[in-house]
N, C-alpha and C. Protein backbone atom coordinates (compact mmCIF):
# COMPACT_ATOMS: atom_id res chain seq x y z
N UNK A 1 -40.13 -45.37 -101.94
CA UNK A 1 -39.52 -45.74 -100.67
C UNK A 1 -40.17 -47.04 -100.17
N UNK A 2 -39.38 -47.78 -99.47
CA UNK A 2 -39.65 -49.08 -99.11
C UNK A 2 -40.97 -48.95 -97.74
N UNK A 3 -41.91 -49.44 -97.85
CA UNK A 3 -42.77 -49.71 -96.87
C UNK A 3 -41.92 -50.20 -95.16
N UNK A 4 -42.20 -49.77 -94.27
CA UNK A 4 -41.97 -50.63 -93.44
C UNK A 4 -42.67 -51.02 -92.12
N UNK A 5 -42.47 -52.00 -92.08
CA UNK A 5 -43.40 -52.69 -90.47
C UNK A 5 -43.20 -52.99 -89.57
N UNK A 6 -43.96 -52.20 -88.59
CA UNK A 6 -43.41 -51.86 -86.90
C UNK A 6 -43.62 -53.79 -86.40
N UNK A 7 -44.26 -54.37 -86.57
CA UNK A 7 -44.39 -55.17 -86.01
C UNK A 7 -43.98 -56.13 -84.81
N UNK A 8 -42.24 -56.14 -85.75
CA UNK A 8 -41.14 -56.83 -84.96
C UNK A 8 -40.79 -55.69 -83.69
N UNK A 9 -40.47 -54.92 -83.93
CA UNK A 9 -40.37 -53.77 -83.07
C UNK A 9 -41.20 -53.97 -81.62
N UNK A 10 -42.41 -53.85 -81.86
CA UNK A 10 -43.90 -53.54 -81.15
C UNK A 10 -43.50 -54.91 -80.27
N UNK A 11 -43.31 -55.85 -81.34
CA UNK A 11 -43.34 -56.94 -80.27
C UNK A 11 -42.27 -57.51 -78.97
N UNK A 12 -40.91 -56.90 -79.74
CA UNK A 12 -39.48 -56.70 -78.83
C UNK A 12 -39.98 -55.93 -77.66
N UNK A 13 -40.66 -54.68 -77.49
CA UNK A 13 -40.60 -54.01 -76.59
C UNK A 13 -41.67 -54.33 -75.60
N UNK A 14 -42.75 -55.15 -76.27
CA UNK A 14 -43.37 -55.91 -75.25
C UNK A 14 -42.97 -56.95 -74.43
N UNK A 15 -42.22 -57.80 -75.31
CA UNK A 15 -41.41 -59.01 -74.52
C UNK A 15 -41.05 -58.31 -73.91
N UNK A 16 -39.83 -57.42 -73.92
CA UNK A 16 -39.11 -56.96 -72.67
C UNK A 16 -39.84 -56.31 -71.54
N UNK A 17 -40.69 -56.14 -71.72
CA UNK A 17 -41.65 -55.32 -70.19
C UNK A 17 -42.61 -56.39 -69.92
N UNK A 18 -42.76 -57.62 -70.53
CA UNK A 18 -43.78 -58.35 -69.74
C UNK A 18 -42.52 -59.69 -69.44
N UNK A 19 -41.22 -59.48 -69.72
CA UNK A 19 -40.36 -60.20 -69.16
C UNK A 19 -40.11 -59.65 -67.80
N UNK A 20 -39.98 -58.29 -67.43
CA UNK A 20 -39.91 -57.90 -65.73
C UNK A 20 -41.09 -57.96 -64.80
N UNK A 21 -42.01 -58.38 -65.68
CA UNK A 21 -43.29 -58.38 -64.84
C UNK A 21 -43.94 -60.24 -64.00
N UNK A 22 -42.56 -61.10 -64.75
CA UNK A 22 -42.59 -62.36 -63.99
C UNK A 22 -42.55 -62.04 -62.76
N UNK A 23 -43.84 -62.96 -62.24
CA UNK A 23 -44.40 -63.34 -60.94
C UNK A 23 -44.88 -61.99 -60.31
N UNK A 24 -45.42 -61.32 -60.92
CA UNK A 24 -46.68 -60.25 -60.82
C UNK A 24 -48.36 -61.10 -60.76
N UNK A 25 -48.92 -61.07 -59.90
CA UNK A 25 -50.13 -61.45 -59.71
C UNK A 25 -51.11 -60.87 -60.86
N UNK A 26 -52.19 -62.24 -60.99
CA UNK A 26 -53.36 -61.54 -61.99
C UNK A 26 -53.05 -61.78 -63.16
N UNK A 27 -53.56 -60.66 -63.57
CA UNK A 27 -53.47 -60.45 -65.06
C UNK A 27 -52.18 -59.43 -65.84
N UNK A 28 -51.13 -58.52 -64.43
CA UNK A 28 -50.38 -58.04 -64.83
C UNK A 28 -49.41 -58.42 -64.98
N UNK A 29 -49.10 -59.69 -64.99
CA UNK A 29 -47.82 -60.22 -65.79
C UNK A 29 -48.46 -60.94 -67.39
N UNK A 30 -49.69 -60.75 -67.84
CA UNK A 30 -49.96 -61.09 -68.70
C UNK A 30 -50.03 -60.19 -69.63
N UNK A 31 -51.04 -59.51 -69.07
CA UNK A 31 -51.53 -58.06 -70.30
C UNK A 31 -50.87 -56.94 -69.95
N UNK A 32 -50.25 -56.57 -71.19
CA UNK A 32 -49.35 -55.34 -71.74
C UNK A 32 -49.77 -54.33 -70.91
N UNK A 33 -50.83 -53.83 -70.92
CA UNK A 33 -51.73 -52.50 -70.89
C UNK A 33 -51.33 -52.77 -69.22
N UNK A 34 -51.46 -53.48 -68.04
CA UNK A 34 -51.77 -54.20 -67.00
C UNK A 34 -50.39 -53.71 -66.78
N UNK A 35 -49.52 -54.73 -66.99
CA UNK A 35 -48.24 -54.64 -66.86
C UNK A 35 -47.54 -53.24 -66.76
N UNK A 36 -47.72 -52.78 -67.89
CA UNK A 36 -46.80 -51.41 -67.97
C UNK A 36 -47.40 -50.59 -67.14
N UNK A 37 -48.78 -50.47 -66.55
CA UNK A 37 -49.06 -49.83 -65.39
C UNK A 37 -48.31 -50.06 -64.21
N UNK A 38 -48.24 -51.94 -63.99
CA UNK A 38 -47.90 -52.30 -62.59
C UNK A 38 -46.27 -51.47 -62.75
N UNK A 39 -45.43 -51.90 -63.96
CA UNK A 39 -43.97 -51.69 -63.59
C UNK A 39 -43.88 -50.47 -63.15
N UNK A 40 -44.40 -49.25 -63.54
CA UNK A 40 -44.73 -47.68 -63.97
C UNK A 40 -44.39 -47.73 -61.79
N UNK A 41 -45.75 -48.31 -61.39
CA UNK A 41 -45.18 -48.14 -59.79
C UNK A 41 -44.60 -48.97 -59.04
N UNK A 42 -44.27 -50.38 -59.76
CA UNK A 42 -42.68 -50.87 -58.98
C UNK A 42 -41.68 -50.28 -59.20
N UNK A 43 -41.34 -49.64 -60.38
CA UNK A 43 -40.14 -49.01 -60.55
C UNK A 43 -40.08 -48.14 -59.92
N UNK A 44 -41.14 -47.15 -59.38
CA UNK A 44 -40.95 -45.94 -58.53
C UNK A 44 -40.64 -46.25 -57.37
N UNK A 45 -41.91 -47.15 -56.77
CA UNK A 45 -41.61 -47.85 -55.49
C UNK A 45 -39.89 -48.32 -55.12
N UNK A 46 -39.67 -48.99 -55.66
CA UNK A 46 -38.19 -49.46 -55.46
C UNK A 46 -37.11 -48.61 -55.92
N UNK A 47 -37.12 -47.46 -56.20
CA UNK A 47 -36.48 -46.23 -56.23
C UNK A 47 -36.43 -45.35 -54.83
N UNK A 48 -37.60 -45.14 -54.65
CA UNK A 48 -37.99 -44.85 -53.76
C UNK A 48 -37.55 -45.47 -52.23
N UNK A 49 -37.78 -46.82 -52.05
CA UNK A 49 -37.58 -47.69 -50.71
C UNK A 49 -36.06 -47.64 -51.07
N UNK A 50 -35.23 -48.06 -51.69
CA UNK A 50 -33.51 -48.27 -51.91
C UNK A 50 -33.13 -46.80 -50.58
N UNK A 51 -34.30 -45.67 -50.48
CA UNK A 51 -33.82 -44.85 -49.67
C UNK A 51 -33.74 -44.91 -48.44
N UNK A 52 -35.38 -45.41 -48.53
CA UNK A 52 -35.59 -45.82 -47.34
C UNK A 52 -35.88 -46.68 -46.48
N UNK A 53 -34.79 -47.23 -47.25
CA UNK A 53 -34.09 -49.05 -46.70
C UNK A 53 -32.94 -48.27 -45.88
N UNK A 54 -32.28 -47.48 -46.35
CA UNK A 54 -30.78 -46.66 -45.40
C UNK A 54 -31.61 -46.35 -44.44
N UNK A 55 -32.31 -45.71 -44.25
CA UNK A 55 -33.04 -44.37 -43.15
C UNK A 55 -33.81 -46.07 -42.14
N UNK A 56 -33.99 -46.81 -42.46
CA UNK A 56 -34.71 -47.95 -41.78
C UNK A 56 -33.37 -48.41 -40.73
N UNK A 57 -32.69 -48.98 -41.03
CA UNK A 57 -31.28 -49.76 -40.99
C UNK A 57 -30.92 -48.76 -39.86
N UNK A 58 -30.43 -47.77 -40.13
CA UNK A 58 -29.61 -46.88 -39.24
C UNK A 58 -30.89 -46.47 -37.93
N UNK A 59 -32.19 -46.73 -38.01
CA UNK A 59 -32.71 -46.46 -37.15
C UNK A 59 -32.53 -48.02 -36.34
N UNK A 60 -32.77 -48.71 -37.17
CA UNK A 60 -32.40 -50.22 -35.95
C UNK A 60 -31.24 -50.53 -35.59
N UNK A 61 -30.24 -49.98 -36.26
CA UNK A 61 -28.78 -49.98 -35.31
C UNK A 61 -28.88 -49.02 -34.41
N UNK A 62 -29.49 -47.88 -34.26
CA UNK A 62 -29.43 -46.82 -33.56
C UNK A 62 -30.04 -47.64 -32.02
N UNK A 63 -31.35 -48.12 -32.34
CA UNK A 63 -32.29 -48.97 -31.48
C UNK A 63 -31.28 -49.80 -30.66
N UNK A 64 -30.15 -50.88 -31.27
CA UNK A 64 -29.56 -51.89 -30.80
C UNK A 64 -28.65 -51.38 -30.16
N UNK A 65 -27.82 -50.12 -30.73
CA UNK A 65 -27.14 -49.62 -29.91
C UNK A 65 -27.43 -49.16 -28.44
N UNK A 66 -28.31 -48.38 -28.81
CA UNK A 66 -29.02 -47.99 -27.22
C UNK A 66 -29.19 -49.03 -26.08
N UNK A 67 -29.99 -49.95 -26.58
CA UNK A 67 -30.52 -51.48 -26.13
C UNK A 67 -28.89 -51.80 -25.33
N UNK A 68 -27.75 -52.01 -26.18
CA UNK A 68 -26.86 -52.51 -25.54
C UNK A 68 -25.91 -51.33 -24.29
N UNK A 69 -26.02 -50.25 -24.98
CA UNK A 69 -25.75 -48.81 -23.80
C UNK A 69 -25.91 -48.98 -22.66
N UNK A 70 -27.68 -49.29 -22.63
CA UNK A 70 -28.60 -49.09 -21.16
C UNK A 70 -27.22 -50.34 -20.23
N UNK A 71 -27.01 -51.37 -20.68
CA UNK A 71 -26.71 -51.96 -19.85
C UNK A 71 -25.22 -51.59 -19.03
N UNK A 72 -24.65 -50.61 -19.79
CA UNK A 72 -23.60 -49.97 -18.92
C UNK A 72 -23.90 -49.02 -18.78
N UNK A 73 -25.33 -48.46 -18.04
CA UNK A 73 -25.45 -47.11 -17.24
C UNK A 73 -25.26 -45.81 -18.38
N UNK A 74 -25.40 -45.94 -19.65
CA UNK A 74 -24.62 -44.65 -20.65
C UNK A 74 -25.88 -44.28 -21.61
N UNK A 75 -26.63 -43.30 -22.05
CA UNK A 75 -27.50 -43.22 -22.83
C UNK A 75 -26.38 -43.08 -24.60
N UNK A 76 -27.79 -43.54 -25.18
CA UNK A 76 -26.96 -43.71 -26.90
C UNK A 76 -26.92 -42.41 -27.50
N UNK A 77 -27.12 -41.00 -26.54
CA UNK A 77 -26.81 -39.99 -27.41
C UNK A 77 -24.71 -39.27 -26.61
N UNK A 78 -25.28 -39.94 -25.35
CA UNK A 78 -24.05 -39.48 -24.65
C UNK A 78 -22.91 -40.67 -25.29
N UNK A 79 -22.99 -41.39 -25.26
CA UNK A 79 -21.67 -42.30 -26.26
C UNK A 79 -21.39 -41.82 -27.07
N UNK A 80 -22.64 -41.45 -28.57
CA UNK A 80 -22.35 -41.03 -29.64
C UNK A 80 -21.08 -39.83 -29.31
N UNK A 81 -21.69 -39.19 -28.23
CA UNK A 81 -20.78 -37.62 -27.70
C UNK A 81 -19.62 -38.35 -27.32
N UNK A 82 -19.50 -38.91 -26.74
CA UNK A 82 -17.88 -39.91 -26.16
C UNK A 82 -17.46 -40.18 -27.33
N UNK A 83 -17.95 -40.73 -28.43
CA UNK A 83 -17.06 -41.36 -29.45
C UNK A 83 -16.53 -40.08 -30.14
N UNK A 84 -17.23 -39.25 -30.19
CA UNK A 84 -16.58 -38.39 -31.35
C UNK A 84 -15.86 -37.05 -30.45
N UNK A 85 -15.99 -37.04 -29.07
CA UNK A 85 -14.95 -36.34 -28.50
C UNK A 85 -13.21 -36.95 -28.55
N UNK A 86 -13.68 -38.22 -28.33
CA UNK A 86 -12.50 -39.20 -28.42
C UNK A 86 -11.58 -39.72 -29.81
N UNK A 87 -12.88 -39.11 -30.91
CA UNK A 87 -11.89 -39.81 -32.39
C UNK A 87 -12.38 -41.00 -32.60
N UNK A 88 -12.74 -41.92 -32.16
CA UNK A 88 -13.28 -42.70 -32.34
C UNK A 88 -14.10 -43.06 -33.41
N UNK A 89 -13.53 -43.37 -34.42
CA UNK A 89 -14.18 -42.92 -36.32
C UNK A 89 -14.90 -44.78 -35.95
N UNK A 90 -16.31 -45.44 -35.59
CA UNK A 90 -16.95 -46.11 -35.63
C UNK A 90 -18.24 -46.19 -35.93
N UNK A 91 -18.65 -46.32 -37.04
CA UNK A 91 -20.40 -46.13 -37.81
C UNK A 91 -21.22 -47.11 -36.74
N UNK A 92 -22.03 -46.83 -37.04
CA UNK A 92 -23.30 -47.03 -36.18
C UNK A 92 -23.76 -48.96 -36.57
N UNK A 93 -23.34 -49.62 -37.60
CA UNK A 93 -23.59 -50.41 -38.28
C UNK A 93 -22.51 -51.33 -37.39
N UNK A 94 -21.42 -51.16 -37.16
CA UNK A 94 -20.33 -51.79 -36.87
C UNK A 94 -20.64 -51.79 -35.45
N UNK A 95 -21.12 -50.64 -34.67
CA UNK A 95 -21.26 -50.70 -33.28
C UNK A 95 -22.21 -51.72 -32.79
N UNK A 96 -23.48 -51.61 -33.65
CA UNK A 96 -24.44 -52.66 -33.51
C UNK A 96 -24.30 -54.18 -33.81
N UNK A 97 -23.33 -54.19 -34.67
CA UNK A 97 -22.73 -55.74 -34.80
C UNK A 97 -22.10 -56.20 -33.82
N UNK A 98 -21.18 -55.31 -33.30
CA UNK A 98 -20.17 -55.60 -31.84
C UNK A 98 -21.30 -55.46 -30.95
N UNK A 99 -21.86 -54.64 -30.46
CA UNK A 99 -23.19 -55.17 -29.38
C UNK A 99 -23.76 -56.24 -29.35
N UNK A 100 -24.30 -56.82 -30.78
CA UNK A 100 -24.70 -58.05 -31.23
C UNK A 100 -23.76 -59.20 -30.75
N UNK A 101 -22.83 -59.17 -31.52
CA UNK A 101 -21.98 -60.44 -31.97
C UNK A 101 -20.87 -60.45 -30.41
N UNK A 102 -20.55 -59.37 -30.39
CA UNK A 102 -18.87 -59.27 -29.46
C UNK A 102 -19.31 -58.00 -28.49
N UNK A 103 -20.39 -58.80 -27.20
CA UNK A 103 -20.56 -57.78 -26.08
C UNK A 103 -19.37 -57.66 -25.49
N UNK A 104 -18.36 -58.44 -25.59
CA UNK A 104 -17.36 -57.40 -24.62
C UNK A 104 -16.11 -57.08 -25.15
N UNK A 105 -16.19 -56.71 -26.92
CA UNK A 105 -15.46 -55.77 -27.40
C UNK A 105 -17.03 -54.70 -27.35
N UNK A 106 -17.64 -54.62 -27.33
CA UNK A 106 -18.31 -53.75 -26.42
C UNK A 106 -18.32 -52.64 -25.90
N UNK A 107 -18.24 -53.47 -24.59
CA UNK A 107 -17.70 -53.02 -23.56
C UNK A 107 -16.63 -52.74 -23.13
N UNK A 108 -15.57 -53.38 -23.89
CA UNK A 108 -14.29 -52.59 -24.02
C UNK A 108 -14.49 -50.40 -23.83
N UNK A 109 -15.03 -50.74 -25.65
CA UNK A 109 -14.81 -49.37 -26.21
C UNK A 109 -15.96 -48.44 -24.88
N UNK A 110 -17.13 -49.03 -24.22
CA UNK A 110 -17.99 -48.32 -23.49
C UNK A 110 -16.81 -47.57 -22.59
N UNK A 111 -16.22 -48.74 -22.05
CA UNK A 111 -15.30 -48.23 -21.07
C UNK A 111 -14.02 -47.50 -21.14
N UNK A 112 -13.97 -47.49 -22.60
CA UNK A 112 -12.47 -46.73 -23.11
C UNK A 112 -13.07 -45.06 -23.12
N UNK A 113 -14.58 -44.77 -23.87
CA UNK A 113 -15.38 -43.49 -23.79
C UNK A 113 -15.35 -43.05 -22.73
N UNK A 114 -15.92 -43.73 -21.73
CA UNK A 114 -16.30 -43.22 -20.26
C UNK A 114 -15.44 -41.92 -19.66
């Protein structure tokens, strides 16, 4: 049977893991051993945050929403209750943009809940 040698192999699978490790500080975008540690907990890490990047977001629209509430006398749990007594199918993302961008489409919808 023909001999064969990992070599090429060994070395493909290193390129490719010290190719994701560009612009890693130190020595772990250099050394293998280094590297495959660092990726081992970026990859978790950023598995991980992709979650709680959502759970972040919806708390600062939640924040902006309120922020823009107070100013028509309405707390941001009693709207939430206005919107969805009313049908009012509007995510929390979109409300905070219109608070943001278009206070008095707004205040429209504040005053359509009321």
């Amino acid at each position: 049977m023909a001999r064969v040698k990992r070599g090429k192999m060994a070395h493909k699978r290193r390129k490719y893991l010290l190719s994701h490790v560009k612009g890693f500080r130190w020595g772990r975008k250099a050394k293998y051993r280094l590297a495959k540690d660092a990726l081992l907990h970026a990859w978790t890490y950023s598995f991980r945050d992709r979650r709680t990047k959502k759970r972040n977001f919806r708390r600062l629209w939640q924040q902006q929403i309120g922020a823009a509430c107070k100013q028509f006398g309405i707390s941001y749990s009693k709207l939430v209750h206005y919107l969805k007594r009313n049908k009012i199918e509007l995510d929390r993302k979109i409300l905070a943009t219109l608070a943001q961008s278009h206070p008095e489409i707004f205040k429209k919808i504040v005053e359509k809940v009321k």
